[in-house]
PDB file of N, CA and C in Angstrom:
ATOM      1  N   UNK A   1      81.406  38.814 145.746  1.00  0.00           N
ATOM      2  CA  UNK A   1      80.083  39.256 146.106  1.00  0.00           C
ATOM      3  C   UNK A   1      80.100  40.680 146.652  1.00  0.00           C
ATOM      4  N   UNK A   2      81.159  41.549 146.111  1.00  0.00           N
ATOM      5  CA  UNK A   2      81.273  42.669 146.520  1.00  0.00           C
ATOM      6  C   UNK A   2      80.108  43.807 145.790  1.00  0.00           C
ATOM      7  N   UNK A   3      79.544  44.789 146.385  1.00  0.00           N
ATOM      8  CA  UNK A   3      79.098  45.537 145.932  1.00  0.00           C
ATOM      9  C   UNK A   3      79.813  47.020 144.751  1.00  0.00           C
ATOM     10  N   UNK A   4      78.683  47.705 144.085  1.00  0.00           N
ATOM     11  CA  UNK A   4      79.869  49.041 143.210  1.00  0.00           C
ATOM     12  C   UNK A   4      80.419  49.782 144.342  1.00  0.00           C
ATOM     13  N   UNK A   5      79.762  49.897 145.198  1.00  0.00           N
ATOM     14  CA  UNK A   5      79.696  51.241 146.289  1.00  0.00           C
ATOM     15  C   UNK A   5      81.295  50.666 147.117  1.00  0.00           C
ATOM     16  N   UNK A   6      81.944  49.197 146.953  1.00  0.00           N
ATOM     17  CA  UNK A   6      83.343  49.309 147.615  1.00  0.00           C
ATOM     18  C   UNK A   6      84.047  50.102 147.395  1.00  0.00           C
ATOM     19  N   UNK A   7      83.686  50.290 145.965  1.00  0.00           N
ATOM     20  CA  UNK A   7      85.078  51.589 145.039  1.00  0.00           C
ATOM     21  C   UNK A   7      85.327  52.342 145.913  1.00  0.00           C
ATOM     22  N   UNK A   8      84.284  53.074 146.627  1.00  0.00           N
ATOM     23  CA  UNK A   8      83.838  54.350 147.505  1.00  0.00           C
ATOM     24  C   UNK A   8      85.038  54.727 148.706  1.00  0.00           C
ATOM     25  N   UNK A   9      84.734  53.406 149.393  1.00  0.00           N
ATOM     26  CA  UNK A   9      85.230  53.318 150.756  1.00  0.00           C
ATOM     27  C   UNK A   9      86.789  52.607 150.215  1.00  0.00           C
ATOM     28  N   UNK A  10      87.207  51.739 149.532  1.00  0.00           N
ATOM     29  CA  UNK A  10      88.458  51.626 149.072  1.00  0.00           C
ATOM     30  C   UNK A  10      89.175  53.036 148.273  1.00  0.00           C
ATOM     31  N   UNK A  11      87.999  53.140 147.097  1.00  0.00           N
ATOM     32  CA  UNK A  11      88.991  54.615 146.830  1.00  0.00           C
ATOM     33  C   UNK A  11      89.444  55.787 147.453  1.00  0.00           C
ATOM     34  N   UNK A  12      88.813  55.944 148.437  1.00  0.00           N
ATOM     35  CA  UNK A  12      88.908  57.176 149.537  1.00  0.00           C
ATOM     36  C   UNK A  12      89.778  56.741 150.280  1.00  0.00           C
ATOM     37  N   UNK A  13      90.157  55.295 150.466  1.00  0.00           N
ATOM     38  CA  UNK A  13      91.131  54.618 151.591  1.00  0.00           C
ATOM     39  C   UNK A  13      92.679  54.724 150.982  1.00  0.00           C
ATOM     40  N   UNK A  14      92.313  55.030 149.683  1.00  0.00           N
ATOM     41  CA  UNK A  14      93.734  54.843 148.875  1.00  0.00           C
ATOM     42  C   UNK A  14      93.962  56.151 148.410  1.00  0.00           C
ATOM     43  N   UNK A  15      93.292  56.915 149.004  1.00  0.00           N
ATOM     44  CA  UNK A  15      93.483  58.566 148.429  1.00  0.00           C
ATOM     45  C   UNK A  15      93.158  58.385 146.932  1.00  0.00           C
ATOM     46  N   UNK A  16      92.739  57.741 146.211  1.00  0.00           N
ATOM     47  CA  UNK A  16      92.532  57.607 144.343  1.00  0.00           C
ATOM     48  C   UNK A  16      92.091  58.974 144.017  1.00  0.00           C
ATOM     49  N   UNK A  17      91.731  59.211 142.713  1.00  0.00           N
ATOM     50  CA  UNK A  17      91.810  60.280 142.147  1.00  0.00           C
ATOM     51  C   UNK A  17      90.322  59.924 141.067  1.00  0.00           C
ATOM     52  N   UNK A  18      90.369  58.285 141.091  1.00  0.00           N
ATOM     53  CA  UNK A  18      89.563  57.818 139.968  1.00  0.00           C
ATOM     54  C   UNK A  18      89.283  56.515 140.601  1.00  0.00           C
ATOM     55  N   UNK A  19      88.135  55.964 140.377  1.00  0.00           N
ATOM     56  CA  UNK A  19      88.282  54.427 141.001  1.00  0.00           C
ATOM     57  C   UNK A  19      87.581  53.655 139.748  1.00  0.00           C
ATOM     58  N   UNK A  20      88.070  52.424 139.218  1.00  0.00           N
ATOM     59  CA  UNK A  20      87.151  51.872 138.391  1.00  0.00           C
ATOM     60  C   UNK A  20      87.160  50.467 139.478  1.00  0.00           C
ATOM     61  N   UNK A  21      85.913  49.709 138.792  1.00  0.00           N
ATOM     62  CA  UNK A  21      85.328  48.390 140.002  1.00  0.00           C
ATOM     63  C   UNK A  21      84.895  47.326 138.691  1.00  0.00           C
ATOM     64  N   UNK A  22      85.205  46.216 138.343  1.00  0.00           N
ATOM     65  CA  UNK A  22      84.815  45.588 137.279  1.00  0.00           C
ATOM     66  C   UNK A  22      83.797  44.502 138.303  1.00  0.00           C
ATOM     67  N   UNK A  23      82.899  44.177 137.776  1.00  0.00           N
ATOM     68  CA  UNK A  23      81.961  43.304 138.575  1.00  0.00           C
ATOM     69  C   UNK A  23      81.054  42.833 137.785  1.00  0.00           C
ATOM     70  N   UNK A  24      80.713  40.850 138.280  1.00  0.00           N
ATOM     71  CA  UNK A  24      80.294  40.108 137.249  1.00  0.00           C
ATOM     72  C   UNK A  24      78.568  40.938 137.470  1.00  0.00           C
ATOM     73  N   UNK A  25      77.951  40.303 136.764  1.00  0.00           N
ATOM     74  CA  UNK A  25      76.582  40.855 136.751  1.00  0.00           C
ATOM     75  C   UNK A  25      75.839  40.056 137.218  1.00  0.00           C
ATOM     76  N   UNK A  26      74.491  40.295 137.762  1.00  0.00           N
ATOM     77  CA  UNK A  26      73.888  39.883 138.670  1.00  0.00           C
ATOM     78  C   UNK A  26      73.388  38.745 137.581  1.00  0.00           C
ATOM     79  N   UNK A  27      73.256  37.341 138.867  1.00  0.00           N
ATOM     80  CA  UNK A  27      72.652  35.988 138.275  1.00  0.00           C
ATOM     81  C   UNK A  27      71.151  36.375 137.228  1.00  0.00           C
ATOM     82  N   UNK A  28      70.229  37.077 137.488  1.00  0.00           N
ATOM     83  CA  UNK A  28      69.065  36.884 137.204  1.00  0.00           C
ATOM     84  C   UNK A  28      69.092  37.592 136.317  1.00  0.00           C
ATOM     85  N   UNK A  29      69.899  38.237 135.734  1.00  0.00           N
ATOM     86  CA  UNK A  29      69.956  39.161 134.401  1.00  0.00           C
ATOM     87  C   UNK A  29      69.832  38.316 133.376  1.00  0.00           C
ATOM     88  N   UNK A  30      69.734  38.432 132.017  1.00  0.00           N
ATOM     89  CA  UNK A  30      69.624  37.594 130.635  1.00  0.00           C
ATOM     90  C   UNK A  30      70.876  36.703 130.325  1.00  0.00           C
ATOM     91  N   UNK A  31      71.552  37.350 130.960  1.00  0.00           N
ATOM     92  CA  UNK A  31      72.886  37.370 130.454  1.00  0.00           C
ATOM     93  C   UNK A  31      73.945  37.167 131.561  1.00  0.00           C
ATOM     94  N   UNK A  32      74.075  35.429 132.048  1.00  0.00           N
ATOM     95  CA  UNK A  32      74.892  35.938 133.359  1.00  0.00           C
ATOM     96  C   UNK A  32      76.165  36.387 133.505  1.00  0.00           C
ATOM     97  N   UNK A  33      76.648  35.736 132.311  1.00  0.00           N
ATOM     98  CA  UNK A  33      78.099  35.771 132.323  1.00  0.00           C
ATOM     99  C   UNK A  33      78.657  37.445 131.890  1.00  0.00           C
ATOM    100  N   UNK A  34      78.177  38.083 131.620  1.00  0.00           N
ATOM    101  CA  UNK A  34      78.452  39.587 131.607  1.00  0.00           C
ATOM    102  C   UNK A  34      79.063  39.989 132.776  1.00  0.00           C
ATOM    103  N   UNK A  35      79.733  41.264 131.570  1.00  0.00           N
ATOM    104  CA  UNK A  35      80.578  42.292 133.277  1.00  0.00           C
ATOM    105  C   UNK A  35      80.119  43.725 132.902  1.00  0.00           C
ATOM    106  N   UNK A  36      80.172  44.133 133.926  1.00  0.00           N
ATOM    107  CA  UNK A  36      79.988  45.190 134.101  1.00  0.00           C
ATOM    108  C   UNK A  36      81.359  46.850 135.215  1.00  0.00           C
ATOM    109  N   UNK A  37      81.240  47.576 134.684  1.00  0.00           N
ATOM    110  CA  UNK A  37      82.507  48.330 134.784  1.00  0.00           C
ATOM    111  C   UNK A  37      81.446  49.729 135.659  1.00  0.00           C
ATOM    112  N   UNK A  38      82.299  50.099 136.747  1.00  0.00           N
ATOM    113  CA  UNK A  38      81.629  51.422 137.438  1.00  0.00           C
ATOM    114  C   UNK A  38      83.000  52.185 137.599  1.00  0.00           C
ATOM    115  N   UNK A  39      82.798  53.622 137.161  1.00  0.00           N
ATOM    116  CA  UNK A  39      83.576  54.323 137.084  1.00  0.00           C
ATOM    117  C   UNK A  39      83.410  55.662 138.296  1.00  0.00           C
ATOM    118  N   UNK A  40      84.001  56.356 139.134  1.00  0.00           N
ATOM    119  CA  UNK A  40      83.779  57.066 140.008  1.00  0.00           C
ATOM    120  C   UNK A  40      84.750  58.493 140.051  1.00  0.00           C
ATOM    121  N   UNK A  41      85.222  59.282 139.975  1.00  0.00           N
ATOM    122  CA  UNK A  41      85.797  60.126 140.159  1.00  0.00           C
ATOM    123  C   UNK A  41      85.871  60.689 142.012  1.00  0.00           C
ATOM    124  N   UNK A  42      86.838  61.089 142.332  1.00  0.00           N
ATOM    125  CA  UNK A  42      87.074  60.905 143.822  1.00  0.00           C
ATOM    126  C   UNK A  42      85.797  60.306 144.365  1.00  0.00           C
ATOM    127  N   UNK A  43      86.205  59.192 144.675  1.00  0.00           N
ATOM    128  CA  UNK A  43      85.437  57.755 145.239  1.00  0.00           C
ATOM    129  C   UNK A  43      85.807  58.457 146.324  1.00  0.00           C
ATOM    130  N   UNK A  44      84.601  58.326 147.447  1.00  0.00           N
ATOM    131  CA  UNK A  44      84.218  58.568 148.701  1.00  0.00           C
ATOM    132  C   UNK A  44      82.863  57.823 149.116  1.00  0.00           C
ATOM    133  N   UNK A  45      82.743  57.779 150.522  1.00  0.00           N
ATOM    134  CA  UNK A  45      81.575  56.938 150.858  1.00  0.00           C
ATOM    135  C   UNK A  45      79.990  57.854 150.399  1.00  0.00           C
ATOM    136  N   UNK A  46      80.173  58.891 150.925  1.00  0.00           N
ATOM    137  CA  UNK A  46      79.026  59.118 150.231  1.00  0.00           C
ATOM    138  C   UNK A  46      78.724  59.403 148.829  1.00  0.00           C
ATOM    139  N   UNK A  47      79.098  59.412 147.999  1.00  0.00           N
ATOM    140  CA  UNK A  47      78.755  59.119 146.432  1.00  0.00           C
ATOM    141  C   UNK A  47      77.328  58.502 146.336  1.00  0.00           C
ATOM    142  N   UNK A  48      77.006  58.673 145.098  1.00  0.00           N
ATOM    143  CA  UNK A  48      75.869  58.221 144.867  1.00  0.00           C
ATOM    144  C   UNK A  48      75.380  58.010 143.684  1.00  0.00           C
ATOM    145  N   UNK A  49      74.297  56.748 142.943  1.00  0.00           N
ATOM    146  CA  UNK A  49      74.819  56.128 141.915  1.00  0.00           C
ATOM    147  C   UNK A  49      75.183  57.200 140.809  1.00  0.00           C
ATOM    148  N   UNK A  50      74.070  58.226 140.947  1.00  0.00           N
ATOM    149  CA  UNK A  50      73.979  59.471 139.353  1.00  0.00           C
ATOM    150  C   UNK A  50      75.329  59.593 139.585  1.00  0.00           C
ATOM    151  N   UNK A  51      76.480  59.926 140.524  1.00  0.00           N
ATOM    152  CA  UNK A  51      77.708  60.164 140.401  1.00  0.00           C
ATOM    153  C   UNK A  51      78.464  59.222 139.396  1.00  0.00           C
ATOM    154  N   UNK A  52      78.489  58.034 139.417  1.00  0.00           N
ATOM    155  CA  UNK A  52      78.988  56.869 138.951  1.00  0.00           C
ATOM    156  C   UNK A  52      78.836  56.647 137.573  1.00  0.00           C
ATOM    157  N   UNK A  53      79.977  56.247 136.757  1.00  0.00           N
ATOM    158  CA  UNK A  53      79.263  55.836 135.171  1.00  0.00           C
ATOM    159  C   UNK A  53      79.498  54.218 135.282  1.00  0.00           C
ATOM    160  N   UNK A  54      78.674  53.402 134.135  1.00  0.00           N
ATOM    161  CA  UNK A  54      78.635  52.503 134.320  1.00  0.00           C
ATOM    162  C   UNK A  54      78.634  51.931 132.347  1.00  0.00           C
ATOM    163  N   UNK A  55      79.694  50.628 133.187  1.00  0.00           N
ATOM    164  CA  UNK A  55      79.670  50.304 131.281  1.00  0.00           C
ATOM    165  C   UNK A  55      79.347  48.757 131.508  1.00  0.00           C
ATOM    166  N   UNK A  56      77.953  48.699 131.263  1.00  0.00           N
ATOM    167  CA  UNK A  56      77.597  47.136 131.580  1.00  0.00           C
ATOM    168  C   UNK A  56      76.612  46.259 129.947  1.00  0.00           C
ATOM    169  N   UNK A  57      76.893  45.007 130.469  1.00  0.00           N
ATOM    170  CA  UNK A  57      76.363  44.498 129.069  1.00  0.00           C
ATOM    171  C   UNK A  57      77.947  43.748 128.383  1.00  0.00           C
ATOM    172  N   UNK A  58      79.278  43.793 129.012  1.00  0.00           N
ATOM    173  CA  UNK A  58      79.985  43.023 128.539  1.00  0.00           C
ATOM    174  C   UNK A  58      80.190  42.174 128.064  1.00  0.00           C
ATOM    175  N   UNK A  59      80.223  41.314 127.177  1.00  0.00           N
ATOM    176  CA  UNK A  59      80.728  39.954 126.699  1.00  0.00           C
ATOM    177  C   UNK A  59      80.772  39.671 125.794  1.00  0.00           C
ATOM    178  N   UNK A  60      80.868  38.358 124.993  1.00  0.00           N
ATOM    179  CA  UNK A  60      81.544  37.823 123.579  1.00  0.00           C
ATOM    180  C   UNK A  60      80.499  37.734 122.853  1.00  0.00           C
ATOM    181  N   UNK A  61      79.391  37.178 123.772  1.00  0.00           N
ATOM    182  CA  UNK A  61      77.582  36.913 122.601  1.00  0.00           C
ATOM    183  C   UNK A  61      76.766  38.057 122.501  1.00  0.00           C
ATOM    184  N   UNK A  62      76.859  39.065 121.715  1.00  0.00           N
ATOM    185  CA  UNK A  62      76.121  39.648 121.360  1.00  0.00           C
ATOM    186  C   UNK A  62      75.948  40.877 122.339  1.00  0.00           C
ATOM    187  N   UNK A  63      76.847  40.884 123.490  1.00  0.00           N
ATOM    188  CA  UNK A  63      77.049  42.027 124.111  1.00  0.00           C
ATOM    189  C   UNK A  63      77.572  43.072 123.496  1.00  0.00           C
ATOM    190  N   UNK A  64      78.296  44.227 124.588  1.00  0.00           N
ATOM    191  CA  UNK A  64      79.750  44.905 124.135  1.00  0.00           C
ATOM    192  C   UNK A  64      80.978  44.323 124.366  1.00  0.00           C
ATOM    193  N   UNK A  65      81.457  44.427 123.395  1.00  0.00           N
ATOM    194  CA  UNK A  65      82.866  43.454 123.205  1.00  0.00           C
ATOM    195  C   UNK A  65      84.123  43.927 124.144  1.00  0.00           C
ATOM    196  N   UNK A  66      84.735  43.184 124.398  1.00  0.00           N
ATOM    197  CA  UNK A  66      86.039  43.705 124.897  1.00  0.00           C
ATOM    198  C   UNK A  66      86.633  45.265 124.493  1.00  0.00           C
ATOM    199  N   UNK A  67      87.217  45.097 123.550  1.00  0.00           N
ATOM    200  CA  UNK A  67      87.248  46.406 122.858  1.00  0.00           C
ATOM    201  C   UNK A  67      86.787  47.676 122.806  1.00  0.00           C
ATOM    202  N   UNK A  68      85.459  47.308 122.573  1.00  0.00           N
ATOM    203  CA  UNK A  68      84.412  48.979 122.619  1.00  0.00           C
ATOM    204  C   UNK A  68      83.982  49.143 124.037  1.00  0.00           C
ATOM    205  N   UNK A  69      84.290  48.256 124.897  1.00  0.00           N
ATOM    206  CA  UNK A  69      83.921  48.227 126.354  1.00  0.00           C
ATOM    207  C   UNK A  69      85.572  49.285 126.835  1.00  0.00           C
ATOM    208  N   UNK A  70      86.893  48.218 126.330  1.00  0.00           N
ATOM    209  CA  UNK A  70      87.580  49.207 126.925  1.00  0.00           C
ATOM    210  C   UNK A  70      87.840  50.687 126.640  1.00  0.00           C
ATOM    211  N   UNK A  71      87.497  51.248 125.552  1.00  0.00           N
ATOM    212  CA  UNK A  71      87.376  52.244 124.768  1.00  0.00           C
ATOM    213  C   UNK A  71      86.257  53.183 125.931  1.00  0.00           C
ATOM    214  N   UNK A  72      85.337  52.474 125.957  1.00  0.00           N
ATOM    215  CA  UNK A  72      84.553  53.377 126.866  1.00  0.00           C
ATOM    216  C   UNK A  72      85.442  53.666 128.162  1.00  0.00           C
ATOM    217  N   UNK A  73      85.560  52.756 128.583  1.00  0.00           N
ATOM    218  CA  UNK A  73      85.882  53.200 129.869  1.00  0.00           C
ATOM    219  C   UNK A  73      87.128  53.839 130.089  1.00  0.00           C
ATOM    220  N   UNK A  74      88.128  53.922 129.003  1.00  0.00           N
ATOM    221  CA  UNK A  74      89.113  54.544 129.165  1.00  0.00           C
ATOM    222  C   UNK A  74      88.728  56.122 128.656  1.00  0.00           C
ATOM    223  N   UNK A  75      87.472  56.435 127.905  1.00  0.00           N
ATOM    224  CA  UNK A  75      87.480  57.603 127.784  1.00  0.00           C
ATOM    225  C   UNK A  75      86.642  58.115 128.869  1.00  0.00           C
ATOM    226  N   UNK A  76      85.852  57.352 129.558  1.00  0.00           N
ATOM    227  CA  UNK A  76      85.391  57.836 130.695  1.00  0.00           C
ATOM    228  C   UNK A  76      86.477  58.134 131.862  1.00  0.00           C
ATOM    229  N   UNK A  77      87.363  57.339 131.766  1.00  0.00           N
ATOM    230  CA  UNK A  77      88.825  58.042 132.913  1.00  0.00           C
ATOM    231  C   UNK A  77      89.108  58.937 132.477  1.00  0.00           C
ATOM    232  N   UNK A  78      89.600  58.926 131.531  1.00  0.00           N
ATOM    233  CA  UNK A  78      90.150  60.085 130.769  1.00  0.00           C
ATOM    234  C   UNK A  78      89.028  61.720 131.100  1.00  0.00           C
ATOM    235  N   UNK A  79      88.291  61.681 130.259  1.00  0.00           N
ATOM    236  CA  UNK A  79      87.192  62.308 130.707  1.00  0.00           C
ATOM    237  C   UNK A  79      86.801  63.100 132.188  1.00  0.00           C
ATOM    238  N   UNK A  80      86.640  61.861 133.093  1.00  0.00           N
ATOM    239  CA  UNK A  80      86.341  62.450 134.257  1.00  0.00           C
ATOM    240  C   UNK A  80      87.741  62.842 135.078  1.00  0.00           C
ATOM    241  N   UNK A  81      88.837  62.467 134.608  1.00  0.00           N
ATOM    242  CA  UNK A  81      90.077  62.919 135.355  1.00  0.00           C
ATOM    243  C   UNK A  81      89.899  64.524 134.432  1.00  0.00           C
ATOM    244  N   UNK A  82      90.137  64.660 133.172  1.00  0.00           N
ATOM    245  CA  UNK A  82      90.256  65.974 133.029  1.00  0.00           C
ATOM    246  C   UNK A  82      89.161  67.064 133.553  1.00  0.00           C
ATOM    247  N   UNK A  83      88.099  66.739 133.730  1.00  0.00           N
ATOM    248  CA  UNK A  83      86.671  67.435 134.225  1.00  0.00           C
ATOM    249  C   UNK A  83      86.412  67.529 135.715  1.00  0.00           C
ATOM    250  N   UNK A  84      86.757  66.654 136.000  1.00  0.00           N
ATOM    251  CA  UNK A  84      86.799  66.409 137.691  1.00  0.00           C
ATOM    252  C   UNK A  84      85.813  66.058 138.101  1.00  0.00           C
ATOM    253  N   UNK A  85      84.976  65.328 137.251  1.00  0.00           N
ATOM    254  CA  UNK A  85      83.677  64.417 137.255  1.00  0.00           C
ATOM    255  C   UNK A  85      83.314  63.369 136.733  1.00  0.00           C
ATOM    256  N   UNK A  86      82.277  62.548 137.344  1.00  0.00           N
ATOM    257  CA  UNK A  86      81.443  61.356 136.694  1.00  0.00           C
ATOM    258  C   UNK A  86      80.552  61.176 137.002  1.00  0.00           C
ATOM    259  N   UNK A  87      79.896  60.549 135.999  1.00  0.00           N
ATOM    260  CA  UNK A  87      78.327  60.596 136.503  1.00  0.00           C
ATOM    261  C   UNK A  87      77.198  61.067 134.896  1.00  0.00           C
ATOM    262  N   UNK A  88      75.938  61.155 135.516  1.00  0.00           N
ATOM    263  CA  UNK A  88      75.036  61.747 134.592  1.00  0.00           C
ATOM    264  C   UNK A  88      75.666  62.844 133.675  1.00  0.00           C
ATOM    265  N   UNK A  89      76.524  63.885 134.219  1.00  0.00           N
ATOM    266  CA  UNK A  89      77.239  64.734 133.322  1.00  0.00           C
ATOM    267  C   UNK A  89      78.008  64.296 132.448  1.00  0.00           C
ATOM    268  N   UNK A  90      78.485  63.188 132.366  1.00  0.00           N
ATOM    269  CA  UNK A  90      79.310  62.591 131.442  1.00  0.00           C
ATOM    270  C   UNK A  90      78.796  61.379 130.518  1.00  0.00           C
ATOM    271  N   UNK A  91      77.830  61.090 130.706  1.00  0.00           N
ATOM    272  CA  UNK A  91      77.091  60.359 129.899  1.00  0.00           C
ATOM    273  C   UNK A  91      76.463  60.673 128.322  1.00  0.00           C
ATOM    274  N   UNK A  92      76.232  61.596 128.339  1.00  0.00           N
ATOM    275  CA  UNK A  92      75.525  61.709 126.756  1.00  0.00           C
ATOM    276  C   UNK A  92      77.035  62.138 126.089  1.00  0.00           C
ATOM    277  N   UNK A  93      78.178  62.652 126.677  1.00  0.00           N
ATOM    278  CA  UNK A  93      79.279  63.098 126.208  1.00  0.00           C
ATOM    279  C   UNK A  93      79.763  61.782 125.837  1.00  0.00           C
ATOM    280  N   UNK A  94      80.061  60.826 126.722  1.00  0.00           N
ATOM    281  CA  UNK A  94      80.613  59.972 126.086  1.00  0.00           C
ATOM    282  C   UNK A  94      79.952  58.659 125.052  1.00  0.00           C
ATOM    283  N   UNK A  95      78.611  59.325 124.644  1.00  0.00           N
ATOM    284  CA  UNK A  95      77.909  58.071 123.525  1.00  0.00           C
ATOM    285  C   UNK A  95      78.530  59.248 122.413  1.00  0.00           C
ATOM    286  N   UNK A  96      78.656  60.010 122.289  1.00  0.00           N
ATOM    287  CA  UNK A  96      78.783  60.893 120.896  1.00  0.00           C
ATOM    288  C   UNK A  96      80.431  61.166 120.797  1.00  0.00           C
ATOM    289  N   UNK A  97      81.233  60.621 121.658  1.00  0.00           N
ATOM    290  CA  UNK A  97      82.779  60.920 121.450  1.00  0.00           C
ATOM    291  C   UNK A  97      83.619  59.621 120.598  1.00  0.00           C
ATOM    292  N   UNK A  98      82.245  58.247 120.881  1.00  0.00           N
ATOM    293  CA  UNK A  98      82.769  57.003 120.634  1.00  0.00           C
ATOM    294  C   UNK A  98      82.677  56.927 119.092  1.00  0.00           C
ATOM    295  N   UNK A  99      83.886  55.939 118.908  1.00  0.00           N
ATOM    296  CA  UNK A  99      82.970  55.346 117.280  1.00  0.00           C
ATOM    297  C   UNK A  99      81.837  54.330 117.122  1.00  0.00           C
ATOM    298  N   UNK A 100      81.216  54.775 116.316  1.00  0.00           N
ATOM    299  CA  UNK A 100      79.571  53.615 116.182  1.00  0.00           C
ATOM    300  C   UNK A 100      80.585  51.927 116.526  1.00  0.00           C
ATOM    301  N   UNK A 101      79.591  51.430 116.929  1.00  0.00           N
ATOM    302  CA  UNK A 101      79.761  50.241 116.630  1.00  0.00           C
ATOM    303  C   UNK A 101      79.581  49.499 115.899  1.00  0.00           C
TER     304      UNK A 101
END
C-alpha cells in the first residue's frame, strides 16, 4: 500500500542515480490486476509528478504486455540516465523511439 512518491525518499536514502517503483494499480480502475511502473531520475523528496515517467496499463488481457512494458522502461532508464532527466521531457521522446506495437 505504498505510494509512487516512496521512490523519492528511498531513492535519495540510497544515494540512486535512477529510481524505478513497480506498483499494483489502484482497485477501482477497469483493470485491477494491472501494474504500473514510475520512473524518477535523482529521486528526492521534493519531486513532483511532471518529473516522473510512468508506464501503466500492464498486463496479459489486452493491456501492455510484459515485453513492450519492459522495453519502455528500460529505455526510459536508459534515457533519463544519459539526459539527466525524467519526466514530461521525456515523454513524447520515448513514444517515437519504440517499435509500434
Amino acid at each position: 500500500q505504498a505510494k509512487v512518491a516512496l521512490c523519492d525518499a528511498v531513492g535519495a536514502a540510497l544515494r540512486a542515480r535512477i529510481c524505478v517503483v513497480l506498483t499494483g494499480e489502484r482497485p477501482s480502475l477497469s483493470v485491477a490486476d494491472s501494474l504500473g511502473a514510475y520512473i524518477a531520475y535523482d529521486p528526492r523528496v521534493e519531486r513532483c509528478n511532471s518529473e516522473r515517467n510512468c508506464v501503466s496499463n500492464i498486463h496479459a488481457s489486452g493491456g501492455l504486455g510484459a515485453d513492450q512494458a519492459a522495453a519502455r522502461i528500460a529505455w526510459l532508464v536508459g534515457a533519463g540516465l544519459a539526459r539527466g532527466l525524467t519526466g514530461f521531457a521525456l515523454k513524447e521522446d520515448a513514444a517515437s523511439s519504440l517499435p509500434a506495437r
